[in-house]
C-alpha atoms as a PDB file:
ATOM      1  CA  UNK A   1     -17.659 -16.730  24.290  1.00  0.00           C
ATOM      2  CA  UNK A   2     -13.888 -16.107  24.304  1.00  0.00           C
ATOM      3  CA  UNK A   3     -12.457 -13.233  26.331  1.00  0.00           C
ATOM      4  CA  UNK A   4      -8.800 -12.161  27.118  1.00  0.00           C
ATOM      5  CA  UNK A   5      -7.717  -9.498  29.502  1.00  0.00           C
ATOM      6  CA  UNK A   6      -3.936 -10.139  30.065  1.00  0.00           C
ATOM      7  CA  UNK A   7      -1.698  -7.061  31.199  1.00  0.00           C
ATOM      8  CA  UNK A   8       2.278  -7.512  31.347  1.00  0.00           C
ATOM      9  CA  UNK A   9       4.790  -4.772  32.226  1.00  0.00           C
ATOM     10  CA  UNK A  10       8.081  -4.539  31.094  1.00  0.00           C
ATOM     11  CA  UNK A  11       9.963  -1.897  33.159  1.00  0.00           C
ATOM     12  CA  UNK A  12      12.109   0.507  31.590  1.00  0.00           C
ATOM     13  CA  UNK A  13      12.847   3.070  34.545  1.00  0.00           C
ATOM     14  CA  UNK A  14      15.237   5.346  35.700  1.00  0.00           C
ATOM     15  CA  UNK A  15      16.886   4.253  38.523  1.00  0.00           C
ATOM     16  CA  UNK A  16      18.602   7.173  40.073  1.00  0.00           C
ATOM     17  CA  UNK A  17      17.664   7.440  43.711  1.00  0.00           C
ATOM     18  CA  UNK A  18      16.823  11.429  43.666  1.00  0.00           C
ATOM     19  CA  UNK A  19      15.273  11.065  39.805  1.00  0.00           C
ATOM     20  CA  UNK A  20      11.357  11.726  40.615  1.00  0.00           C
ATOM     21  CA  UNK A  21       9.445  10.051  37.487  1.00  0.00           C
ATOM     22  CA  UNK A  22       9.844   6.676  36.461  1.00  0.00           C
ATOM     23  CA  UNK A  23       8.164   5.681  33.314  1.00  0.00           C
ATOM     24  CA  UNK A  24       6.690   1.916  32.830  1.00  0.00           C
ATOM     25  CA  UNK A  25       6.175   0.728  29.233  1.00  0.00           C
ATOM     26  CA  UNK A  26       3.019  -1.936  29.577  1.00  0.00           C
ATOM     27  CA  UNK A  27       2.132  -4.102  26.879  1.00  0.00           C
ATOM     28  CA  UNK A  28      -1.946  -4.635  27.677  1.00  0.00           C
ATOM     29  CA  UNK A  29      -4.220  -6.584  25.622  1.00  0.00           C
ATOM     30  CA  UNK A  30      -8.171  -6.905  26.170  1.00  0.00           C
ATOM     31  CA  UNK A  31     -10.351  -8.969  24.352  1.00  0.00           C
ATOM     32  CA  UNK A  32     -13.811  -9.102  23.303  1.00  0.00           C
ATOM     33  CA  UNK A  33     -15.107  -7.629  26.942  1.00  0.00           C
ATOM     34  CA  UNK A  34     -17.974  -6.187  25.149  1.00  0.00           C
ATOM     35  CA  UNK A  35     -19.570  -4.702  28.030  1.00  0.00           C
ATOM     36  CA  UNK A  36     -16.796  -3.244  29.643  1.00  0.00           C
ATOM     37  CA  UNK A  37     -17.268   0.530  29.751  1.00  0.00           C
ATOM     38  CA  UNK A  38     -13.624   1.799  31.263  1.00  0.00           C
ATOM     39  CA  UNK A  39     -10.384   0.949  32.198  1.00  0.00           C
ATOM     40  CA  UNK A  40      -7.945   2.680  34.220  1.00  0.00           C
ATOM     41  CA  UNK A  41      -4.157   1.003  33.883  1.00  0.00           C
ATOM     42  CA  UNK A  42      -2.488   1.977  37.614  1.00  0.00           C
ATOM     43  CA  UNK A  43       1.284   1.645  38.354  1.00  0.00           C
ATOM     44  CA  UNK A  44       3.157   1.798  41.982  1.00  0.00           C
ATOM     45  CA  UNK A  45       7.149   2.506  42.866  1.00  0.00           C
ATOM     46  CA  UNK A  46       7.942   0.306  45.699  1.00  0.00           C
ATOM     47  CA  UNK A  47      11.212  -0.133  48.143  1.00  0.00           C
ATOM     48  CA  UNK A  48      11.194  -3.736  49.463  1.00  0.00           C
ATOM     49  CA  UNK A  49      13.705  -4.299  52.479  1.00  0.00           C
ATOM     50  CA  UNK A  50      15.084  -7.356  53.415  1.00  0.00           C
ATOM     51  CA  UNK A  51      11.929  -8.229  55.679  1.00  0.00           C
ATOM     52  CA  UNK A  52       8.411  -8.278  54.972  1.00  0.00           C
ATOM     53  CA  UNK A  53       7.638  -5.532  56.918  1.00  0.00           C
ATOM     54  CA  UNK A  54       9.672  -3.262  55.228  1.00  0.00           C
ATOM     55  CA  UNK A  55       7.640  -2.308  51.901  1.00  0.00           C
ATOM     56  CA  UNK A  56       6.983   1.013  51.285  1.00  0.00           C
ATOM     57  CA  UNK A  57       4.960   2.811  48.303  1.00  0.00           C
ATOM     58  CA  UNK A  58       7.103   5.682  47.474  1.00  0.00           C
ATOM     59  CA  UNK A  59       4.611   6.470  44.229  1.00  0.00           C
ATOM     60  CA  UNK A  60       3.567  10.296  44.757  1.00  0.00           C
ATOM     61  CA  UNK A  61      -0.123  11.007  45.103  1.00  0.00           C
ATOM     62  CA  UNK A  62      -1.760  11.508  41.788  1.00  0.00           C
ATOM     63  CA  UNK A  63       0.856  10.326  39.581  1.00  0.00           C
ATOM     64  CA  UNK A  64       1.238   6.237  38.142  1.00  0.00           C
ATOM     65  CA  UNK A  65      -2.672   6.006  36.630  1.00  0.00           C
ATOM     66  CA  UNK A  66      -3.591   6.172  33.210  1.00  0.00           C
ATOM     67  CA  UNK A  67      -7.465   5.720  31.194  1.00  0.00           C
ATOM     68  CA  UNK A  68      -7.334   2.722  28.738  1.00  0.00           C
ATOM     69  CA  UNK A  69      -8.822   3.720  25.239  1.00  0.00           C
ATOM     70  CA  UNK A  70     -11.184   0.954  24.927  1.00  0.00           C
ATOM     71  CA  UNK A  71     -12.989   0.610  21.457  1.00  0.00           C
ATOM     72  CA  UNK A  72     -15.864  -2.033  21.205  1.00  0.00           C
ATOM     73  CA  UNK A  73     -14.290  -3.992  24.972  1.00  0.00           C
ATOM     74  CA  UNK A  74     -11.365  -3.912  23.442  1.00  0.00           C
ATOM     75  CA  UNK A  75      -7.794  -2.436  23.499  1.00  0.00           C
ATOM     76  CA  UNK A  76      -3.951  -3.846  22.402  1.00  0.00           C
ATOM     77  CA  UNK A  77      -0.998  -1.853  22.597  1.00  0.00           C
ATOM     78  CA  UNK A  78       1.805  -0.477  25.592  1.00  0.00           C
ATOM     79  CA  UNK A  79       1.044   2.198  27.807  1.00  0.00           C
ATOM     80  CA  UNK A  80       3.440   4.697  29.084  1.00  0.00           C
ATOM     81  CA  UNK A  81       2.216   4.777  32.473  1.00  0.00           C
ATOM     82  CA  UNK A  82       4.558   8.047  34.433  1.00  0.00           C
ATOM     83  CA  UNK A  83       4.980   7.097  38.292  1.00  0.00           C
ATOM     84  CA  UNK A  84       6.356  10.348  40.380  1.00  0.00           C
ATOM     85  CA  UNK A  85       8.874   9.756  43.122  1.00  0.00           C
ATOM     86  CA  UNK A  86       9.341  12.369  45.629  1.00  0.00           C
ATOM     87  CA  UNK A  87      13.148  13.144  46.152  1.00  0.00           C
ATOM     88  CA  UNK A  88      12.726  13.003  49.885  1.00  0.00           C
ATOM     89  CA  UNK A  89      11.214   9.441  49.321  1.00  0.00           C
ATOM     90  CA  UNK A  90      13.744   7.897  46.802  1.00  0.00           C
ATOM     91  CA  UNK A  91      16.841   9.269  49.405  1.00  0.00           C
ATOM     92  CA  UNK A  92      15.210   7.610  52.190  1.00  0.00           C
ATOM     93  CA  UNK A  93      14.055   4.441  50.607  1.00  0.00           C
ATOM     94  CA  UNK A  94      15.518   2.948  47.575  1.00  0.00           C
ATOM     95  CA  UNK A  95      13.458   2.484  44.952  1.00  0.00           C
ATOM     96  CA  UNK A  96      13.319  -1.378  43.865  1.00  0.00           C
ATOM     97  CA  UNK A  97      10.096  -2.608  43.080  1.00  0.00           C
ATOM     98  CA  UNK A  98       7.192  -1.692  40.908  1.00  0.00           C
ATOM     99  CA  UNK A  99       3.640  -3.063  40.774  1.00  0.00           C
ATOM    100  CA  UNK A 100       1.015  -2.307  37.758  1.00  0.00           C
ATOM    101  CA  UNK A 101      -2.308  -3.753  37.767  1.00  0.00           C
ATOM    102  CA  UNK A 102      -5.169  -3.054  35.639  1.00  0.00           C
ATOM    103  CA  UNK A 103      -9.067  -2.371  36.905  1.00  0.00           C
ATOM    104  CA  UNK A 104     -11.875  -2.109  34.491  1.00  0.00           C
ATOM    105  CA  UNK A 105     -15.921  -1.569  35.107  1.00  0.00           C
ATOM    106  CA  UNK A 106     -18.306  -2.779  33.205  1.00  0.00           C
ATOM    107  CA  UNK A 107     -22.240  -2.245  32.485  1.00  0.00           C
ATOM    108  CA  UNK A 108     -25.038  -4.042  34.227  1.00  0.00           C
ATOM    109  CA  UNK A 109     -28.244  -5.313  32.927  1.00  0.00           C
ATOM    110  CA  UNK A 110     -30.193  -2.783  34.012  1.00  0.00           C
ATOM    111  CA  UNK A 111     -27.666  -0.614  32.811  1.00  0.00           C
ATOM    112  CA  UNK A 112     -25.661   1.136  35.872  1.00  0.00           C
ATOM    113  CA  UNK A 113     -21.848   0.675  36.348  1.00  0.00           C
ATOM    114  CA  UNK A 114     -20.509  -1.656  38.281  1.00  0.00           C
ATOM    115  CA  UNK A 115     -17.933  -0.092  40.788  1.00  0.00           C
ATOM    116  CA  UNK A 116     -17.545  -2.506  43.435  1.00  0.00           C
ATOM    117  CA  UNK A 117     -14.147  -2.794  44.814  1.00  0.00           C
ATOM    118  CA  UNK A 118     -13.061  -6.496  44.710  1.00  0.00           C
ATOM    119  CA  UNK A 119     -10.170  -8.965  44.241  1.00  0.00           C
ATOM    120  CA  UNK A 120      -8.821  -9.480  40.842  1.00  0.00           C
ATOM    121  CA  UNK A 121     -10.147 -13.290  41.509  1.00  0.00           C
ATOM    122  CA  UNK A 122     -13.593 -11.840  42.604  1.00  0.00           C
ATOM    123  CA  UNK A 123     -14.221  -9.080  39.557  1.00  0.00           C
ATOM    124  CA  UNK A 124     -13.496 -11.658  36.985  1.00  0.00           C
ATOM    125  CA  UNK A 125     -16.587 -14.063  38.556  1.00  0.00           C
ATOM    126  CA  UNK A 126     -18.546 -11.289  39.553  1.00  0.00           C
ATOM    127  CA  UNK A 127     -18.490 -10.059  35.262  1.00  0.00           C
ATOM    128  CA  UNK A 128     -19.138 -13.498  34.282  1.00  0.00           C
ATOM    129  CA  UNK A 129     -22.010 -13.827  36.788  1.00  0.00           C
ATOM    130  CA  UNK A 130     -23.437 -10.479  35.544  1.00  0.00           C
ATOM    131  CA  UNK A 131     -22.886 -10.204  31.548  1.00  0.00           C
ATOM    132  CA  UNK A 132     -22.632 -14.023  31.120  1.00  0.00           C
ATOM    133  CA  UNK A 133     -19.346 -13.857  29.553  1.00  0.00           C
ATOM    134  CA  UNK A 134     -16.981 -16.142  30.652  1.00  0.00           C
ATOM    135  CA  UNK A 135     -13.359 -14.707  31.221  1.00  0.00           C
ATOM    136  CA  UNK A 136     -11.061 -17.370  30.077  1.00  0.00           C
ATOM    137  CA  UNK A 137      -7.357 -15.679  30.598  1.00  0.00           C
ATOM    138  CA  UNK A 138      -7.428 -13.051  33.678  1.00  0.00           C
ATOM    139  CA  UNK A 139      -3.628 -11.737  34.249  1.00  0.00           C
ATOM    140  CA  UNK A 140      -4.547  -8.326  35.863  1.00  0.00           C
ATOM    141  CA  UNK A 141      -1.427  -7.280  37.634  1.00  0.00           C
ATOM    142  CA  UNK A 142       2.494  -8.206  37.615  1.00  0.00           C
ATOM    143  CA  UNK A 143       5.504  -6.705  39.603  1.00  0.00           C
ATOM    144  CA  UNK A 144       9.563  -7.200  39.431  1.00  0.00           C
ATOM    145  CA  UNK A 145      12.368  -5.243  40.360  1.00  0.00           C
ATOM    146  CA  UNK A 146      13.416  -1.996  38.293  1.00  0.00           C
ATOM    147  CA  UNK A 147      16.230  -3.409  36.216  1.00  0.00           C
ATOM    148  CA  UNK A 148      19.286  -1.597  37.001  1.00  0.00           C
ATOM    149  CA  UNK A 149      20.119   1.487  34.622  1.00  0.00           C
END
């Protein structure tokens, strides 16, 4: 049984340090994932410093997430997902980075949801193992810099 779930983000964000919403255009495609029973799509606006410990999420509580409308496991299209940046955040740190990955859950036999919170990796063998559909593409998040505006 074939299934797809590939998600790909293309930024298109405004980049002016005090601007406080940046909105990600994200092509999304999944396939055939007949028991799936949600998805949420979930974006992040990083500042990444010249060393590795200097990351920070400057996305503003509440803001960056948005439901995928799934019909029959299924869903193809972009999403407009709207990531807030506090002012206070985007003059302290500059804004340089975003991150959007995609989490689904899915029905069980016995019919509860499956909520567990796993790895990417882990999800897509913990479906399989559980519907018996084998996931054969599994791109779930992607991040790059915010192209200059």
């Amino acid at each position: 049984m074939l299934i797809s779930l590939l998600a790909l983000a293309l930024s298109t964000a405004q980049p002016a340090p005090v601007f406080a919403d940046y909105v990600l255009n994200v092509p999304l495609r999944i396939e055939n994932m007949q028991n799936v029973t949600g998805a949420t799509l979930s974006c992040l606006i990083y500042h990444y410093g010249t060393e590795a410990t200097d990351r920070q999420d400057l996305t503003t509580p509440g803001t960056g997430n948005v439901n995928v409308p799934l019909t029959n496991g299924a869903y193809s299209g972009t999403m407009s997902v709207t990531v807030g940046v506090s002012a206070a955040n985007a003059l302290r740190y500059t804004p340089n980075t975003y991150l959007c990955f995609l989490s689904y859950t899915w029905r069980n036999p016995d019919g509860t949801t499956f909520t567990a919170s796993l790895s990417a990796a882990e999800r897509a063998a913990a479906y399989t193992q559980i519907t018996g559909q084998q996931i054969t593409e599994n791109t779930t998040s992607i991040t790059g810099p915010i192209p200059p505006g």
